[in-house]
Protein backbone atom coordinates (compact mmCIF):
# COMPACT_ATOMS: atom_id res chain seq x y z
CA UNK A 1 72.65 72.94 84.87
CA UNK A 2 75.21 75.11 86.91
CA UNK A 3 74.30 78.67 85.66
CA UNK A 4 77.34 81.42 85.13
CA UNK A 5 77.16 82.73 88.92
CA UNK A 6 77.99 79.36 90.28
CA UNK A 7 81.39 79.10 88.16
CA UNK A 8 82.28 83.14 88.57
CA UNK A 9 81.45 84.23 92.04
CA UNK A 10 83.98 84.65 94.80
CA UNK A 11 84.46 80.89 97.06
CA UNK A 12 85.72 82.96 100.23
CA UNK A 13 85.22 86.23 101.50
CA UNK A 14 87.58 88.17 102.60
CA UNK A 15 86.96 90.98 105.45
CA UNK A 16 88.30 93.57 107.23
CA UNK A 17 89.44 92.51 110.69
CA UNK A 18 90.80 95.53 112.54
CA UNK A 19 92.13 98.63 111.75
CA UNK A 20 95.46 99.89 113.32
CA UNK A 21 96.43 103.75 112.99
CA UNK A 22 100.09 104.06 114.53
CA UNK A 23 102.81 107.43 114.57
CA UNK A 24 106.48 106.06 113.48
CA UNK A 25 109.21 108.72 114.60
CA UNK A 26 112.20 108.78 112.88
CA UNK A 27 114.31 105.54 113.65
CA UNK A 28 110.98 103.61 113.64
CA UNK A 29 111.66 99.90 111.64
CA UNK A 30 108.56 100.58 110.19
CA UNK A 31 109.08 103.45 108.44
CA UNK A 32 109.41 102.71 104.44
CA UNK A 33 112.91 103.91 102.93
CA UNK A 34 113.11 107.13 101.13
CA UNK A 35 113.82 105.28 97.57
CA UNK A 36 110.51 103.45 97.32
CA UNK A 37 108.68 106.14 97.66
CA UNK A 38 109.08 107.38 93.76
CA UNK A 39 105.58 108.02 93.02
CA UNK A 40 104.84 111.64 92.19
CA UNK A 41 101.61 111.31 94.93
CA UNK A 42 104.04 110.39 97.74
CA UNK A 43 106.53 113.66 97.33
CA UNK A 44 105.45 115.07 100.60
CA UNK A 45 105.84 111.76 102.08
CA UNK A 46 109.15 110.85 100.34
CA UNK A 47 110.03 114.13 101.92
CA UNK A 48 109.08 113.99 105.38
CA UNK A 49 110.63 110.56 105.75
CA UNK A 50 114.05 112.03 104.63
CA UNK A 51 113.40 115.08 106.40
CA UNK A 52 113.09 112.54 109.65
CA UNK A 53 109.52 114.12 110.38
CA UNK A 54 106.85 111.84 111.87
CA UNK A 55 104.73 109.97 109.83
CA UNK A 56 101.65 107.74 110.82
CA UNK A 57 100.91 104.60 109.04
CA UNK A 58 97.16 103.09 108.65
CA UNK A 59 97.71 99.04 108.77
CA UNK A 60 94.45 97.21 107.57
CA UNK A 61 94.20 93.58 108.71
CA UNK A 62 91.95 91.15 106.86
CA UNK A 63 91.11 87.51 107.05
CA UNK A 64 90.25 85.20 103.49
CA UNK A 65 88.64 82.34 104.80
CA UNK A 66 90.07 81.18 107.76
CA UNK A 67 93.72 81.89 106.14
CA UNK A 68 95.92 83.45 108.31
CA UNK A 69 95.16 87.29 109.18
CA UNK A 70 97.15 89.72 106.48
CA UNK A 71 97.09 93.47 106.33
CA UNK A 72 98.18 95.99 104.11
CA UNK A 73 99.68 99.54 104.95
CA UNK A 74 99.47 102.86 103.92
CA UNK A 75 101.79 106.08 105.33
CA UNK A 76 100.33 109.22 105.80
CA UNK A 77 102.13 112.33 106.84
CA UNK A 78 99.67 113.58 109.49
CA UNK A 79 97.31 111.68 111.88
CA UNK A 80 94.20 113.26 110.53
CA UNK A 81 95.15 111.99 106.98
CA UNK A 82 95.56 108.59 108.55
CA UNK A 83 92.42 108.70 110.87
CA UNK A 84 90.22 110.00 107.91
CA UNK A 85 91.39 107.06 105.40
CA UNK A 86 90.76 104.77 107.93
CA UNK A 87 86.99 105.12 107.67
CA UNK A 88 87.35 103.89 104.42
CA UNK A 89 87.96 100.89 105.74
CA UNK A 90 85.23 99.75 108.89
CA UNK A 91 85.87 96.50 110.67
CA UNK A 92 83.78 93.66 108.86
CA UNK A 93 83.82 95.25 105.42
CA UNK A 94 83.97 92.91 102.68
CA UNK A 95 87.29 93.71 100.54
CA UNK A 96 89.16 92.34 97.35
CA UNK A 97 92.48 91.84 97.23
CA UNK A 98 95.42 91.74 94.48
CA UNK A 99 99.04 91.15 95.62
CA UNK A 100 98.41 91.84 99.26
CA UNK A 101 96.79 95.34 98.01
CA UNK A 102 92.81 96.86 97.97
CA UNK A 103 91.02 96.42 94.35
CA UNK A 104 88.94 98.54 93.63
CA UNK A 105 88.95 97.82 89.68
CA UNK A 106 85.18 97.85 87.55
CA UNK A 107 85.44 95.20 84.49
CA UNK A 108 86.89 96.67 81.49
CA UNK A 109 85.07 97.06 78.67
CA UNK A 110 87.43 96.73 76.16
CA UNK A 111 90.81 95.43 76.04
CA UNK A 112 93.51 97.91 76.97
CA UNK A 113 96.73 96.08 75.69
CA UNK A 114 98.96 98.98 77.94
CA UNK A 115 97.34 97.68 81.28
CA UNK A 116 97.64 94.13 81.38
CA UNK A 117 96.05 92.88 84.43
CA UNK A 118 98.54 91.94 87.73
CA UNK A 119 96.66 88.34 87.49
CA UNK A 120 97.87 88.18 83.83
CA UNK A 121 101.55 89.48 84.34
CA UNK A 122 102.36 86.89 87.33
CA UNK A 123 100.66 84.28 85.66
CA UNK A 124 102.98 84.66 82.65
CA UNK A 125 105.98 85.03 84.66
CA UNK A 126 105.21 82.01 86.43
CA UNK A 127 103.62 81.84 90.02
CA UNK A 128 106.66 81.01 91.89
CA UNK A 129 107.46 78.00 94.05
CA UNK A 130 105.53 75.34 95.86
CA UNK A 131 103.65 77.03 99.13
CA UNK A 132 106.46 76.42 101.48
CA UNK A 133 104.46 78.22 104.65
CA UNK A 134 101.87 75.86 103.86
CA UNK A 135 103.80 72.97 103.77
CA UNK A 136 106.25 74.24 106.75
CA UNK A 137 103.07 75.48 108.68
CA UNK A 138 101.57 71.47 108.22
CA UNK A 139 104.75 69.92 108.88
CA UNK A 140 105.37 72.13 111.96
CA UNK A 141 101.67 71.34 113.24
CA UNK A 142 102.23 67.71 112.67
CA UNK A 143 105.22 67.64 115.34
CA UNK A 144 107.42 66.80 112.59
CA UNK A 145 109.58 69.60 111.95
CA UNK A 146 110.59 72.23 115.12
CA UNK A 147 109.75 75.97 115.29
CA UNK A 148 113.16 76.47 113.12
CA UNK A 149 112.26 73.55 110.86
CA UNK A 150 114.77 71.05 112.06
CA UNK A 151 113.68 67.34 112.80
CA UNK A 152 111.87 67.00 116.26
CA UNK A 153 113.15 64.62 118.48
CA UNK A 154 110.29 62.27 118.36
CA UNK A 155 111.30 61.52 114.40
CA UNK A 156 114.96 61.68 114.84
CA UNK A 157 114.92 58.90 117.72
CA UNK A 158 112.70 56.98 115.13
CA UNK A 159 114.97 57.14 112.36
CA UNK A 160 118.44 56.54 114.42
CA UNK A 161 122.10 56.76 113.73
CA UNK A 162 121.96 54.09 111.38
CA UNK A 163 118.59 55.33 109.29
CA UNK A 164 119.96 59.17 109.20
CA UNK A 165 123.43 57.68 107.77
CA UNK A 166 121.85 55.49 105.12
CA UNK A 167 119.50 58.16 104.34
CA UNK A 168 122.44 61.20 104.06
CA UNK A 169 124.36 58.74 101.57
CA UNK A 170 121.72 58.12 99.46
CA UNK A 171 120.05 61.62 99.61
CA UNK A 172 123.06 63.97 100.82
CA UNK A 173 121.93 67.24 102.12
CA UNK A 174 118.13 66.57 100.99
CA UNK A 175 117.95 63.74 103.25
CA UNK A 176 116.17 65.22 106.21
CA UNK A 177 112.71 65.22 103.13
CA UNK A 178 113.40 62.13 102.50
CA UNK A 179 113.26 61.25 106.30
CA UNK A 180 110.02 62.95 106.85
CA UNK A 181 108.15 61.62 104.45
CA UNK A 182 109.28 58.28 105.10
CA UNK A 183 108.16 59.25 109.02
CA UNK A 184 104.80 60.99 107.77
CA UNK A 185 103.90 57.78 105.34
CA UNK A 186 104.43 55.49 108.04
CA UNK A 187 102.77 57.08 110.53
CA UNK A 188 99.77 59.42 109.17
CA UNK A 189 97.26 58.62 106.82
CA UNK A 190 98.29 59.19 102.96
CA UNK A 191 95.72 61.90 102.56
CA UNK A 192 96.73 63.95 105.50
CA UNK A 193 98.09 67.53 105.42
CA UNK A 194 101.64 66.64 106.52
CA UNK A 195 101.50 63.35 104.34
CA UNK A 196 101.30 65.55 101.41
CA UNK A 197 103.54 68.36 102.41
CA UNK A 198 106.31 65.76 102.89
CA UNK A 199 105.61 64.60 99.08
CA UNK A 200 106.13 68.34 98.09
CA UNK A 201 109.45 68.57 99.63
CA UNK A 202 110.58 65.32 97.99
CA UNK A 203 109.28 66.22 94.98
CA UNK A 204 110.85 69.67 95.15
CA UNK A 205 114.42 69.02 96.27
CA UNK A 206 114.52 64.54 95.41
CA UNK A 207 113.05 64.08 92.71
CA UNK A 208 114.54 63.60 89.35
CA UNK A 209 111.00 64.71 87.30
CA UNK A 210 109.41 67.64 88.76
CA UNK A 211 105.58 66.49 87.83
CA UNK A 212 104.63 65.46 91.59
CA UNK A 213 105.80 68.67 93.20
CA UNK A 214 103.25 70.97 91.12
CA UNK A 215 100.42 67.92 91.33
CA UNK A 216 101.30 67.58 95.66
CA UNK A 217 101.01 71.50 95.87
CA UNK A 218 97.83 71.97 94.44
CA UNK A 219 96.44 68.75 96.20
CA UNK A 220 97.73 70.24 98.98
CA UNK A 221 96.30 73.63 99.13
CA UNK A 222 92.68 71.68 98.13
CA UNK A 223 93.36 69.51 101.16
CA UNK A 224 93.39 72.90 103.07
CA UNK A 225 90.72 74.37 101.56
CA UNK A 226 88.43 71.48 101.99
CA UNK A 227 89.22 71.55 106.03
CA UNK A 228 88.71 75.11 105.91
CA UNK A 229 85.62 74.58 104.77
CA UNK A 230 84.98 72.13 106.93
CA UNK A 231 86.06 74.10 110.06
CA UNK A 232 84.33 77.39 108.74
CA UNK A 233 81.03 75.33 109.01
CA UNK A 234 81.91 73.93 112.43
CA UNK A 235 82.70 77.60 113.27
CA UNK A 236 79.65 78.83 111.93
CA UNK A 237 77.53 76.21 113.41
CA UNK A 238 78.69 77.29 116.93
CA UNK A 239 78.10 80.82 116.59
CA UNK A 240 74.51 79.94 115.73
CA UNK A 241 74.53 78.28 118.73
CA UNK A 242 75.57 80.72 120.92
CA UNK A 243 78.97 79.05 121.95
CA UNK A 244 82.12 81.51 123.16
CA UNK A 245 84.91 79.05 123.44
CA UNK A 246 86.30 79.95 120.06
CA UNK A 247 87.00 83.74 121.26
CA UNK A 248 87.90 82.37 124.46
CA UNK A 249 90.46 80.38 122.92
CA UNK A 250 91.48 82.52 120.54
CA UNK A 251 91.93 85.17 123.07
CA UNK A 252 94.02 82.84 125.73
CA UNK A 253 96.16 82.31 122.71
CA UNK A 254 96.80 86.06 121.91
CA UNK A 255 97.62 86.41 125.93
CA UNK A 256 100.21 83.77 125.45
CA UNK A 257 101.64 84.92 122.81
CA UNK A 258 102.24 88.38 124.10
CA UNK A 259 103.73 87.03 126.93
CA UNK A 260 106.17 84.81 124.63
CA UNK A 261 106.95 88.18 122.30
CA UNK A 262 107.73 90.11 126.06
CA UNK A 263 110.12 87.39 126.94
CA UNK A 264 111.79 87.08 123.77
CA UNK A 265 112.83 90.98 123.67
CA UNK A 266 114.14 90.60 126.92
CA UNK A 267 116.64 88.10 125.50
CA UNK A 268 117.27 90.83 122.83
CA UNK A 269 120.99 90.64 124.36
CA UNK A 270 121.07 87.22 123.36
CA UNK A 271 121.10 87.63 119.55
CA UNK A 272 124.19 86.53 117.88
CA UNK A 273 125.28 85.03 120.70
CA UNK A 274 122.91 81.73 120.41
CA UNK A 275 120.62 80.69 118.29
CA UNK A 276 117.49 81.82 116.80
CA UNK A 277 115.60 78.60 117.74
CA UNK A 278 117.81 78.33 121.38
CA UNK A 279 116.46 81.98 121.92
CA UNK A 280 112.81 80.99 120.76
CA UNK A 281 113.65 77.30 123.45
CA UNK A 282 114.39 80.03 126.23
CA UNK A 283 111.77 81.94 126.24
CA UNK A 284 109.21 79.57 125.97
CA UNK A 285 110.57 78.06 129.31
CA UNK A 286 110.69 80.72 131.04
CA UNK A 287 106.79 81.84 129.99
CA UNK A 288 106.09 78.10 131.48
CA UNK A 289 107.41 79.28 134.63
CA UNK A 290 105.95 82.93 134.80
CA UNK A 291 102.74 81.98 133.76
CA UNK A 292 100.66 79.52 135.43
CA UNK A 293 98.25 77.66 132.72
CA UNK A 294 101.06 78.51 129.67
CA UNK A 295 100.79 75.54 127.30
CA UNK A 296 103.60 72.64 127.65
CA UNK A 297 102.97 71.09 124.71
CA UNK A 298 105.47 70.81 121.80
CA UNK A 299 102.74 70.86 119.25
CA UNK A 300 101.70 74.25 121.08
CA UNK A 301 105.22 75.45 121.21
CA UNK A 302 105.72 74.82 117.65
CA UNK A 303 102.56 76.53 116.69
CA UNK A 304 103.26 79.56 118.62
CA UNK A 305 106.59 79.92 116.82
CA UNK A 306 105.29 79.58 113.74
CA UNK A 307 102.82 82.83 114.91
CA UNK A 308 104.99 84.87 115.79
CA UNK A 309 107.00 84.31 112.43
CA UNK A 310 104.21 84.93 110.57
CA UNK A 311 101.42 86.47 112.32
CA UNK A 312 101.32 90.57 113.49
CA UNK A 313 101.28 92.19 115.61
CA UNK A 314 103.90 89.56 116.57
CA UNK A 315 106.03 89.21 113.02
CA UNK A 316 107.39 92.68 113.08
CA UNK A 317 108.00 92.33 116.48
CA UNK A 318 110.08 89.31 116.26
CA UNK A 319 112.00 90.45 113.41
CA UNK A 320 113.31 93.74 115.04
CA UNK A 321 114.59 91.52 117.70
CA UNK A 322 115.97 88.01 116.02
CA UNK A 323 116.81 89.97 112.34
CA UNK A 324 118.08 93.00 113.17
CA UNK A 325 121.74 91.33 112.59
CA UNK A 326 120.50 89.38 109.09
C-alpha cells in the first residue's frame, strides 16, 4: 500500500536558476506604474517611481521541471536593498511557487475563514481557458502553425484552394482548427502532442458540446508531463555520464537567439510599417546571412519565435520593440 508521502509530496521541483539585479532610470519599460504600488510597504517606492528616481529591480528566474524558465520580480529603491535580498535567493535553491510568486506559507492549523487560500479562490472562480501556449507552443513545434500562428506552407499546399473553401463554408472563421487537425490526424500519430492540441482547438472554437476541450487539455498537459519525464531522465542519465552537449546546445541556442533579438531592434523602424511576423521573416534572414552555422530550418525558426515571445531575457525585449504601438 501507497503510504500518505507518495500521494502528498511535490512531483517536480522547482529551482532557482539565476538571479538578475538590474537599475531602471526613469523612462525604463520596466519600471512598475505608480498606481500598483498601493501597499503601505511600497510608499517609498511608490514615491521614488513618481518622483522619477532610480530604482533597481531583483528578477528571480526558476525552472519547474523542464517547463519553460519563469521569474518573478521585486523593486527596490537602492542597489544595496536589491543586492542584499538577492541572497535570499542562491542559484539552485529549491522554491515554491503560487501565482508566479515565492511561498513561504507553514500549514495552518486551524481554519481561518478571512484567508482563504489563492489555490481555493482561483479554483472557485474557475481556472481559466484551455493552455493555449501549450497547445500553440506544440502546434508551432510540429511545423504546423508559423511563428505568428498562421498555417505553414507545407499544410496550406496540402489542403488547397478547393479544401480551404469547403472547409471556410462549413467552419467560417474557425476553419483554419478544423484544417489542422484534419492535417495533424492524417499525418501524426493520434497520441502525439500536436494531435491533441489540434483536438483542443476544435473542441474550443467547433464544437457544439464543450466536454472534449476540458478532457484534450488535461490529456494534453499529461502527454507533456509524461515526455518531461521522460526527457528529465534522458537528461539526467547524461549528466551521470559526463556528457556536455546539452549545455553546448543550449548555449549555441542562447547565441542565436541574441543575435535574432539584435537584428530585430535594428528593424525597430520597421514597426507599423509591416508586419509583426514579416519583421520576425526579416530578421531571421538576415541572421542566416551574418552568421555562419545559424539554423535554416523552419522548425528552428518557429521555435526561436516562439522564445523570444515567451522566454526572457528575450520577451521583454521583443515587446519594447514589436508592442510598443499595441
Amino acid at each position: 500500500m501507497k503510504d500518505k508521502e507518495f500521494w502528498t509530496q511535490a512531483n517536480r521541483d522547482t529551482v532557482i536558476t539565476r538571479v538578475v539585479v538590474e537599475e531602471l532610470p526613469d523612462g525604463s519599460l520596466k519600471r512598475p506604474p505608480a498606481r500598483f504600488l498601493e501597499c503601505p510597504s511600497e510608499t517609498m517606492l511608490r514615491r521614488a517611481v513618481t518622483s522619477g528616481d532610480p530604482i533597481w529591480v531583483l528578477q528571480v528566474f526558476y525552472q519547474t521541471g523542464l517547463a519553460q524558465e519563469a521569474r518573478f520580480r521585486k523593486f527596490f529603491i537602492s542597489s544595496e536593498e536589491a543586492y542584499a535580498e538577492s541572497e535570499n535567493f542562491p542559484v539552485g535553491k529549491k522554491i515554491q511557487t503560487i501565482l508566479g510568486v515565492p511561498d513561504e506559507r507553514q500549514a495552518d492549523e486551524t481554519f481561518n475563514p478571512n484567508a482563504l487560500s489563492p489555490e481555493t479562490q482561483l479554483s472557485v472562480f474557475g481556472r481559466g481557458e484551455p493552455p493555449y501556449q501549450l497547445v500553440f507552443e506544440s502546434l508551432v513545434g510540429a511545423g504546423v502553425f508559423t511563428a505568428s500562428y498562421d498555417l505553414t506552407e507545407t499544410v496550406s499546399s496540402w489542403l488547397g484552394t478547393s479544401g480551404q473553401s469547403f472547409l471556410e463554408k462549413r467552419f467560417g472563421e474557425n476553419w483554419k482548427d478544423v484544417a489542422v487537425l484534419e492535417y495533424c490526424s492524417k499525418h501524426f500519430h493520434p497520441t502525439s502532442l500536436a494531435n491533441v492540441a489540434a483536438r483542443v482547438l476544435v473542441a474550443e472554437s467547433v464544437a457544439r458540446f464543450k466536454f472534449d476541450a476540458g478532457y484534450a487539455s488535461r490529456e494534453l498537459l499529461e502527454l507533456f508531463d509524461g515526455a518531461e519525464k521522460l526527457a528529465l531522465r534522458s537528461l539526467n542519465t547524461k549528466k551521470k555520464a559526463g556528457s556536455s552537449g546539452g549545455r553546448a546546445s543550449s548555449a549555441r541556442r542562447l547565441a542565436n537567439l541574441e543575435i535574432l533579438m539584435q537584428q530585430i531592434e535594428q528593424l525597430s523602424g520597421a514597426v507599423g510599417l509591416i508586419s509583426e511576423e514579416r519583421i520576425v521573416e526579416q530578421a531571421l534572414e538576415k541572421s542566416v546571412a551574418k552568421q555562419k552555422g545559424f539554423p535554416k530550418s523552419h522548425k528552428t525558426h518557429a521555435d526561436y519565435g516562439t522564445a523570444l515571445r515567451s522566454e526572457e531575457p528575450f520577451k521583454s525585449r521583443y515587446e519594447a520593440v514589436l508592442k510598443k504601438n499595441a
